[in-house]
Protein backbone atom coordinates (compact mmCIF):
# COMPACT_ATOMS: atom_id res chain seq x y z
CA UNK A 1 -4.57 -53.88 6.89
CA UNK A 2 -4.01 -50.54 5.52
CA UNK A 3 -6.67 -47.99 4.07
CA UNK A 4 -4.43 -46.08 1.69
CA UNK A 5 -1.70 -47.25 -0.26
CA UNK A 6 0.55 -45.98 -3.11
CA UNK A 7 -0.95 -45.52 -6.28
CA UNK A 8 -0.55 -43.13 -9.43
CA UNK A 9 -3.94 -44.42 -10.97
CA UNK A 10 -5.41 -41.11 -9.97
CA UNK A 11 -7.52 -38.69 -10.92
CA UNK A 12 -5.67 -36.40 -13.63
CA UNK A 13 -5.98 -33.15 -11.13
CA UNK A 14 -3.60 -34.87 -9.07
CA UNK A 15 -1.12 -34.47 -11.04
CA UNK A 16 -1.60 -30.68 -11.67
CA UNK A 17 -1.58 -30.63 -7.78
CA UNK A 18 1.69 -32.80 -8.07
CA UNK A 19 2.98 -30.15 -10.76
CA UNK A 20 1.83 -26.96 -8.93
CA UNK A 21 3.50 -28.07 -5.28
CA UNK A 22 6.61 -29.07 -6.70
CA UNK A 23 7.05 -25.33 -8.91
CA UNK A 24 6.13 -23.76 -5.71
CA UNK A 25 8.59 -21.41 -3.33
CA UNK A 26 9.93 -23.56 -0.34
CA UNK A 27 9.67 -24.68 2.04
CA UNK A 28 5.62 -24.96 1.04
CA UNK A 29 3.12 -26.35 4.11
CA UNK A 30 0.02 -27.99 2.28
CA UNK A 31 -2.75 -28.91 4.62
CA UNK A 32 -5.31 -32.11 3.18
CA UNK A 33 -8.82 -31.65 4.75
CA UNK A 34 -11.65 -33.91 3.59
CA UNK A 35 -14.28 -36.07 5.29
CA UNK A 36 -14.03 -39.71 6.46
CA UNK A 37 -12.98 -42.50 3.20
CA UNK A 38 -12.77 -39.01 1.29
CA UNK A 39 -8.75 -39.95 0.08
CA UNK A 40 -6.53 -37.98 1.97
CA UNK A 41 -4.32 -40.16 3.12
CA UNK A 42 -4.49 -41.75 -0.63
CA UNK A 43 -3.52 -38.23 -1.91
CA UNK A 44 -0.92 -37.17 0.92
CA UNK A 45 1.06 -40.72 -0.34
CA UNK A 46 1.05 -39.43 -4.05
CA UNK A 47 2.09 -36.37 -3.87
CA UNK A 48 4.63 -37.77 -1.22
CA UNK A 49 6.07 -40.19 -3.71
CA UNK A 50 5.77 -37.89 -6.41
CA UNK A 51 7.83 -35.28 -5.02
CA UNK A 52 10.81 -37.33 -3.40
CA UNK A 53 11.04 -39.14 -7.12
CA UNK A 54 11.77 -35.44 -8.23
CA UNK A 55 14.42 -34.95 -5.77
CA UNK A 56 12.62 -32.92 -2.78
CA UNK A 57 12.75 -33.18 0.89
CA UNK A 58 9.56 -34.05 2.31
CA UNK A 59 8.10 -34.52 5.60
CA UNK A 60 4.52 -35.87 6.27
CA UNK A 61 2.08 -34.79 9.67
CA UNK A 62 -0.13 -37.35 10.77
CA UNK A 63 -2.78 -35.98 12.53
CA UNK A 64 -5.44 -38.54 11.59
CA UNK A 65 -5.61 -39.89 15.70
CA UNK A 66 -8.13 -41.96 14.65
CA UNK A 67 -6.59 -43.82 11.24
CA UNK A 68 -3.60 -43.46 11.62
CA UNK A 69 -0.16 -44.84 9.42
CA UNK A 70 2.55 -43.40 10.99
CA UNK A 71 2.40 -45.05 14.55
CA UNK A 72 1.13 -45.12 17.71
CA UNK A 73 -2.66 -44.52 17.28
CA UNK A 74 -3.70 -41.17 19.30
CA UNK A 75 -0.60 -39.54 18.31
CA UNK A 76 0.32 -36.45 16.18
CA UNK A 77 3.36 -37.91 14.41
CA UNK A 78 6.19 -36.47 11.92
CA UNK A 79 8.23 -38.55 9.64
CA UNK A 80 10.57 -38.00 7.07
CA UNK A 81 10.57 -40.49 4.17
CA UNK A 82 13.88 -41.39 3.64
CA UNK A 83 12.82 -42.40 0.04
CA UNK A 84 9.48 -44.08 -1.92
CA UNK A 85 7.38 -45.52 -0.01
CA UNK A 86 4.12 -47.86 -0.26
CA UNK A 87 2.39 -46.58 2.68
CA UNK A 88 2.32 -44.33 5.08
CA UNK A 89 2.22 -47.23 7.56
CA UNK A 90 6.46 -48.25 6.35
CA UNK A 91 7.45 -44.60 8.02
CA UNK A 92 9.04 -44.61 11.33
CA UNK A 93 8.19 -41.51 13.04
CA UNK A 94 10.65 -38.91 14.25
CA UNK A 95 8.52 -36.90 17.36
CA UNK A 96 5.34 -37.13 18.21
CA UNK A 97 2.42 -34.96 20.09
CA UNK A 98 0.39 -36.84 22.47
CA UNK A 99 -3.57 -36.44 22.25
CA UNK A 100 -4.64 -40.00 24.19
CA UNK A 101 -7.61 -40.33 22.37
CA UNK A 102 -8.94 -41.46 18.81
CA UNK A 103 -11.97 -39.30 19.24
CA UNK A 104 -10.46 -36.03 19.83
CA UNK A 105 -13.21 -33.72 19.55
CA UNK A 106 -12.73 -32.21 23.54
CA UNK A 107 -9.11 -31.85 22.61
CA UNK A 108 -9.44 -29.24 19.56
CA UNK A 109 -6.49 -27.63 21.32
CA UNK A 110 -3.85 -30.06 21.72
CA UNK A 111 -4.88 -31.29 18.27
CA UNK A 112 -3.85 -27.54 16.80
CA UNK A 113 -0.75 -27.29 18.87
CA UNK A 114 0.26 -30.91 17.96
CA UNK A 115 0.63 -29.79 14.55
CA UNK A 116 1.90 -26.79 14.72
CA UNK A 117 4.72 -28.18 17.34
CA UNK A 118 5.66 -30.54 14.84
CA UNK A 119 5.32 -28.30 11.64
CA UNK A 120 7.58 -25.85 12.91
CA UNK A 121 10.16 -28.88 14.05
CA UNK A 122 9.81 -29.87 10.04
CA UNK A 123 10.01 -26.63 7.85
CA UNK A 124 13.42 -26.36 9.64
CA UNK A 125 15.21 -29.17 7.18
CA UNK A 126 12.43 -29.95 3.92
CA UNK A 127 10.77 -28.06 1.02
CA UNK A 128 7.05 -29.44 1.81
CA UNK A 129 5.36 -30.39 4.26
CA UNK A 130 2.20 -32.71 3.69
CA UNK A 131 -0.28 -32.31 6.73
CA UNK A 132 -2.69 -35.62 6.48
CA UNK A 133 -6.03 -34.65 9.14
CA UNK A 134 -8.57 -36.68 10.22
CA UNK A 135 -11.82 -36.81 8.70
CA UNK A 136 -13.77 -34.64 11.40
CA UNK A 137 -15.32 -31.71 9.43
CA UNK A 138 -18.28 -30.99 11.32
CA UNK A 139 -19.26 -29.94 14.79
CA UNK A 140 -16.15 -29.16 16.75
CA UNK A 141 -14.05 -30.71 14.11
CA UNK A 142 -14.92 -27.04 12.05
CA UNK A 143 -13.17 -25.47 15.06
CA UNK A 144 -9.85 -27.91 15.61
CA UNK A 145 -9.43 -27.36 11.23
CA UNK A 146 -9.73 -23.73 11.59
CA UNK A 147 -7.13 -23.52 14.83
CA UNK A 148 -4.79 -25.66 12.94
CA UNK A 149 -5.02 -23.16 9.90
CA UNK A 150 -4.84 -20.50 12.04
CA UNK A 151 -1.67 -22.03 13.65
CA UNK A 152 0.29 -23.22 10.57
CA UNK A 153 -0.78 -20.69 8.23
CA UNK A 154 -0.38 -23.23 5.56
CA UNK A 155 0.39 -21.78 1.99
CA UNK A 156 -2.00 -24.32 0.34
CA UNK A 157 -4.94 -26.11 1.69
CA UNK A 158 -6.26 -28.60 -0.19
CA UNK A 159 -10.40 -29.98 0.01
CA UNK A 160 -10.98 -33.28 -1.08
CA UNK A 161 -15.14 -33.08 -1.11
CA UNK A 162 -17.97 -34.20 -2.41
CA UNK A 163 -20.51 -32.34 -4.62
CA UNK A 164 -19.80 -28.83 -2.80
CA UNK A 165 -19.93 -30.07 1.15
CA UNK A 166 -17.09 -28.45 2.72
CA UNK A 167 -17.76 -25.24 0.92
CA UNK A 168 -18.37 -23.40 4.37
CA UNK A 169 -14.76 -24.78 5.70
CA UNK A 170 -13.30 -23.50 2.48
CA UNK A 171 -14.66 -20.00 3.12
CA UNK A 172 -14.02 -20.19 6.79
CA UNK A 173 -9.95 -21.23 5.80
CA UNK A 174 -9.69 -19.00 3.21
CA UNK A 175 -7.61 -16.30 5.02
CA UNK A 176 -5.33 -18.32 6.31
CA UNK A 177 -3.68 -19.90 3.06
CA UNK A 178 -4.56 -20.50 -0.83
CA UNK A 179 -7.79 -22.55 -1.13
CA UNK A 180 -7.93 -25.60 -3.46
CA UNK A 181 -11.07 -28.40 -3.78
CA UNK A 182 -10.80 -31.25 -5.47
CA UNK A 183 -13.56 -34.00 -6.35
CA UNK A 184 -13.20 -37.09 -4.04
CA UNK A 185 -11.99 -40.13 -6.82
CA UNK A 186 -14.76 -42.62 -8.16
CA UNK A 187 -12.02 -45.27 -6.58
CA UNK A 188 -12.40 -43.92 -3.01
CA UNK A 189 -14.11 -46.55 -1.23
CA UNK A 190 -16.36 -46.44 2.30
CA UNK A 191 -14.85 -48.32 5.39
CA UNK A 192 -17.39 -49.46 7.95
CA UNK A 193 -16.79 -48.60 11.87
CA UNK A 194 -15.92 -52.09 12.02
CA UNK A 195 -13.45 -52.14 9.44
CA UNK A 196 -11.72 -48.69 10.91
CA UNK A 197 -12.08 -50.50 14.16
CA UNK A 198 -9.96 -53.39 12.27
CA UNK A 199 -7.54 -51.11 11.26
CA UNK A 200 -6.75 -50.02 14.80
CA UNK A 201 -7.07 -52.74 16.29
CA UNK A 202 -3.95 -54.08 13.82
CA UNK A 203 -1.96 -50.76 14.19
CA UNK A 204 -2.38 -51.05 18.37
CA UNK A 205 -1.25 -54.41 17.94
CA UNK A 206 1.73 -53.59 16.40
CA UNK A 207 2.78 -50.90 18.09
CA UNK A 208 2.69 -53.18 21.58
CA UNK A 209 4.24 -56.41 20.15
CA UNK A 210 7.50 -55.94 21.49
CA UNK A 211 6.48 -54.45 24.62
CA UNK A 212 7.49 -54.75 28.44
CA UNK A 213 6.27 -54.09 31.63
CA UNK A 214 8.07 -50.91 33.62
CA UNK A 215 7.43 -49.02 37.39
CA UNK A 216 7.34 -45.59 37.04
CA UNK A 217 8.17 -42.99 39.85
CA UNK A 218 5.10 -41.23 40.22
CA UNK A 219 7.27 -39.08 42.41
CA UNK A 220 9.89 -38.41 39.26
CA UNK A 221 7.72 -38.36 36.77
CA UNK A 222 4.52 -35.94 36.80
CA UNK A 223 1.63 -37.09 36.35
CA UNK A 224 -0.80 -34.98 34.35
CA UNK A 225 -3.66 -34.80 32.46
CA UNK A 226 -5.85 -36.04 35.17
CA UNK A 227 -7.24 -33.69 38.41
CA UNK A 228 -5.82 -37.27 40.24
CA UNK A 229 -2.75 -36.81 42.68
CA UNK A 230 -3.65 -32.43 42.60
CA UNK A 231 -3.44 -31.37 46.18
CA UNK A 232 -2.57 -33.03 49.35
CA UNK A 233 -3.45 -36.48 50.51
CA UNK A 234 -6.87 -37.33 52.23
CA UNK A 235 -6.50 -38.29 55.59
CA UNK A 236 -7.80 -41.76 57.00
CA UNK A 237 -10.58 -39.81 58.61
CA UNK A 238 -11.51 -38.25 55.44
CA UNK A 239 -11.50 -41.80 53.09
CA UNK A 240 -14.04 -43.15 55.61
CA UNK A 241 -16.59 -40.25 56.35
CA UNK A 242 -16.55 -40.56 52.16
CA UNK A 243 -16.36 -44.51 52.24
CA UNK A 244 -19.38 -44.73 54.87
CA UNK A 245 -21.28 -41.80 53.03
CA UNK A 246 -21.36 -42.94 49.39
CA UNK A 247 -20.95 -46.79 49.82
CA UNK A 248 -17.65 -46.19 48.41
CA UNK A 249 -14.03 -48.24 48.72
CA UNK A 250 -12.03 -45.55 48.53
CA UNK A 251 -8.58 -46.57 47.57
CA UNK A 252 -6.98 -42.86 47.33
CA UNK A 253 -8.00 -39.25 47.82
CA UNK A 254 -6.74 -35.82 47.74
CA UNK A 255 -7.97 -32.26 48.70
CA UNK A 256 -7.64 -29.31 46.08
CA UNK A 257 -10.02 -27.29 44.63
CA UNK A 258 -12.29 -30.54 44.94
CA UNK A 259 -12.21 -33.79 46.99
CA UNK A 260 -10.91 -36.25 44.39
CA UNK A 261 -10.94 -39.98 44.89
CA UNK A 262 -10.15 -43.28 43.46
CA UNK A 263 -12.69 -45.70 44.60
CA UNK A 264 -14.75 -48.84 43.81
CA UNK A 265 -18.48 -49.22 44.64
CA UNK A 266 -19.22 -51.53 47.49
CA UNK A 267 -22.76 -51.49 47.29
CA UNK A 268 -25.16 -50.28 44.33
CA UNK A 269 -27.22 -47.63 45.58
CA UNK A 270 -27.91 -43.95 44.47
CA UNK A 271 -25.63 -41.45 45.15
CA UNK A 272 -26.52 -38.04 45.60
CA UNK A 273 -23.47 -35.20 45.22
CA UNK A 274 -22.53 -32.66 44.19
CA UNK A 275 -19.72 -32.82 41.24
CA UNK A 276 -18.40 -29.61 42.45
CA UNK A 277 -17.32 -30.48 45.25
CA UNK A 278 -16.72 -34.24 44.58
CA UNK A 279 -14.61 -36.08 41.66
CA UNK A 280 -14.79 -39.62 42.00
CA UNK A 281 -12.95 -41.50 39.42
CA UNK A 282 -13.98 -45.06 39.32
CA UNK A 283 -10.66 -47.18 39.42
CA UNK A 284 -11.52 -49.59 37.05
CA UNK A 285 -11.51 -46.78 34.89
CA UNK A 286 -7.55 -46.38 34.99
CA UNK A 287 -6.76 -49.91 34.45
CA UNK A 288 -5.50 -50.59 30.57
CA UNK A 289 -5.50 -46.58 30.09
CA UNK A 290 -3.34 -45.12 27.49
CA UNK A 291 -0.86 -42.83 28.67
CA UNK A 292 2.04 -40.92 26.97
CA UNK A 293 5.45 -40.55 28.21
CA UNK A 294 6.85 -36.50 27.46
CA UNK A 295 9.90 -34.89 27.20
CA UNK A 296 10.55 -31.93 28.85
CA UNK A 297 9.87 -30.16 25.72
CA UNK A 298 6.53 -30.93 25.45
CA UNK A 299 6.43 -34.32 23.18
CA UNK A 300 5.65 -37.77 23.34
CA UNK A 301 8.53 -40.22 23.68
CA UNK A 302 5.73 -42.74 23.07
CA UNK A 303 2.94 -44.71 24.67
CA UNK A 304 1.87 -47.12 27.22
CA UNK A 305 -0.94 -48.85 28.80
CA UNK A 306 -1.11 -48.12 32.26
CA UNK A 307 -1.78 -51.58 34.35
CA UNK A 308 -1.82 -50.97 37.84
CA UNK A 309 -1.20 -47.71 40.49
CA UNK A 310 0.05 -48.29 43.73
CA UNK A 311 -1.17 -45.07 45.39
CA UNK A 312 0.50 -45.46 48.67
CA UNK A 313 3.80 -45.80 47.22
CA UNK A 314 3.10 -43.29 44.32
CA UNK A 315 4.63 -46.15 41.76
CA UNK A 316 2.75 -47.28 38.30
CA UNK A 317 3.14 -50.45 36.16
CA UNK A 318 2.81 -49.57 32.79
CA UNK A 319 3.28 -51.64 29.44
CA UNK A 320 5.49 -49.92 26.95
CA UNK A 321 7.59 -50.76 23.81
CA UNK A 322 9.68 -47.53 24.87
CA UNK A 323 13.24 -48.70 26.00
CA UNK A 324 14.63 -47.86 29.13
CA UNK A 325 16.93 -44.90 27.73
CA UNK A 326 14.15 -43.19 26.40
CA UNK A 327 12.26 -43.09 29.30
CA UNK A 328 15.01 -41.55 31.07
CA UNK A 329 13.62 -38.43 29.19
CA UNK A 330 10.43 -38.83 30.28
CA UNK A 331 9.21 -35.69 32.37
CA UNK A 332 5.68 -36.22 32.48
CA UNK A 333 3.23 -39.31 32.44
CA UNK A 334 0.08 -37.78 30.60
CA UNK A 335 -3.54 -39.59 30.46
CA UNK A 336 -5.43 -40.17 27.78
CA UNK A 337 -8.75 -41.07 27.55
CA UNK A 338 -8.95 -44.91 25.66
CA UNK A 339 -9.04 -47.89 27.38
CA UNK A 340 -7.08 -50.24 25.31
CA UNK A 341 -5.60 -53.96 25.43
CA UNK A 342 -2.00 -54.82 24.03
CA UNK A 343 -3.43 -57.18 21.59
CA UNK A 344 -5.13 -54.15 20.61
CA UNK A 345 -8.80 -54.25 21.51
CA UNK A 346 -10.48 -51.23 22.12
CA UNK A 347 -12.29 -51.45 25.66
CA UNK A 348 -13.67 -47.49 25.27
CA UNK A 349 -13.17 -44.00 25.29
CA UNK A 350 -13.76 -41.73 28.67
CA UNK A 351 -14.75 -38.41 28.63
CA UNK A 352 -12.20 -35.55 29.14
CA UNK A 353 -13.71 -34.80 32.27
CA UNK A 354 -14.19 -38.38 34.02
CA UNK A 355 -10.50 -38.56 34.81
């Protein structure tokens, strides 16, 4: 299933968009902001098409974490259409940025960074860039568009809106590149949670079909993204003053600027401490966890669901469709924060701060 697909029955101020874009001095950045089912992705495929039919080199950022074409879900990706294409779901990607979540509003950061890491990689070898974003315009999602403008300083940005609602974004981006708005089409259609759900659930599932089980060095390969493994060990002492307080199984530990421990709850009681002094990650918590594999500059080789730690031996079993040369890259395991099945079921989102 796929939301957006190539079309050229469009609106006819798509085609002056088309027109304008294509007369414009290269390499040109164009940034499409616009609320959830507003057309973006719809639009970013258009003017894609359009422009590689007249002979331009185009490359297309897909920072919509949540819908995304260009795979793995929770990903900033960049692809470079070799020619026409239907979707942007037939594009392999060439680098990615790891966020590890398809709610990313406590990672406004990464998601600016992201794409401006892999805008910079593509103005390097096309004449435009299309940057697809998610449909977050409110709340934090103000902030992460205005950081990303900030970042890319795009020479066109590009509203897709609805009887005058993003006319405070517009103002608030208007320093940072040429302002366009543009109606949302009569043929944009709503999707339900449950049909976006759908959507992932087919894109996870696709991603994973042709994946393996690996054990990754924990010693090799970093772990971050998590306050887990940060200082030294707890000693034996230590696990069971904390197992005997707190009714705890506490299957690892370590002492930095906090206790931090892996545990399990042997009995249900109330707990009383304070989360200053005490991170407790419950371990169920880290089993089916996306994580991303990174290079050691900065980007994501790719995902994989983390299936089991073995603390004692600092090793993890993770589920990947990465092959074994690849990881070789890998410098860093990052967590993310969605708990997700192979078959692509979506078991929930944590907080930034849980892990």
């Amino acid at each position: 299933m796929n939301k957006a697909a190539y079309t050229e029955d469009v609106p006819p101020d798509r085609f002056e968009l088309l027109d304008k874009i294509a007369q414009s001095e290269r390499p040109i950045r164009v940034m499409l902001i616009g609320g959830t089912d507003s057309g973006k992705t719809t639009l970013l495929t258009f003017l894609a098409n359009g422009l590689i039919e007249m002979g331009l080199r185009v490359a297309i950022i897909d920072s919509d974490v949540g819908q995304k074409g260009v795979l793995p879900p929770a990903t900033v990706s960049l692809a470079f259409p070799k020619g026409p294409f239907d979707s942007t779901s037939n594009l392999k990607a060439y680098a990615h940025y790891f966020i590890g979540t398809t709610s990313p509003g406590q990672y406004t950061g990464e998601m600016a960074v992201g794409v401006k890491r892999l805008v910079d990689i593509a103005v390097q070898s096309v004449d435009v860039v299309l940057i697809d974003t998610t449909g977050f315009v409110t709340g934090p999602g103000i902030e992460m568009k205005r950081l990303k403008a900030e970042l890319v300083r795009p020479e066109l940005i590009v509203f897709l809106e609805r009887k005058n609602e993003l006319s405070h974004l517009r103002r608030l981006l208007s320093p940072y590149g040429e302002v366009l708005s543009l109606s949302v089409s009569d043929r944009a259609r709503e999707h339900s949670r449950e049909e976006r759900r759908e959507v992932r659930r087919e894109k996870w599932g696709a991603y994973f079909s042709s994946a393996g089980l690996i054990d990754v060095d924990l010693n090799k390969v970093v772990p971050t993204g998590t306050e887990l493994f940060r200082g030294r060990p707890l000693t034996a002492e230590e696990k069971e003053l904390l197992s005997s307080l707190f009714k705890w199984l506490v299957l690892a530990g370590w002492k930095g600027e906090r206790y931090t421990v892996v545990k399990a709850d042997v009995e249900n009681v109330p707990r009383h401490y304070s989360r200053s002094v005490i991170h407790a990650v419950d371990f169920e918590k880290l089993s089916n966890l996306l994580v991303g594999f990174i290079d050691k500059d900065g980007l994501c080789l790719g995902v994989g669901i983390l299936k089991w730690i073995n603390f004692s031996e600092m090793k993890a079993q993770i589920l990947t469709p990465i092959s074994l040369e690849e990881l070789e890259r890998a410098v860093e395991l990052r967590f993310g924060r969605i708990r997700v099945l192979e078959s692509g079921e979506e078991l929930g989102l944590l907080r930034r701060e849980e892990l």
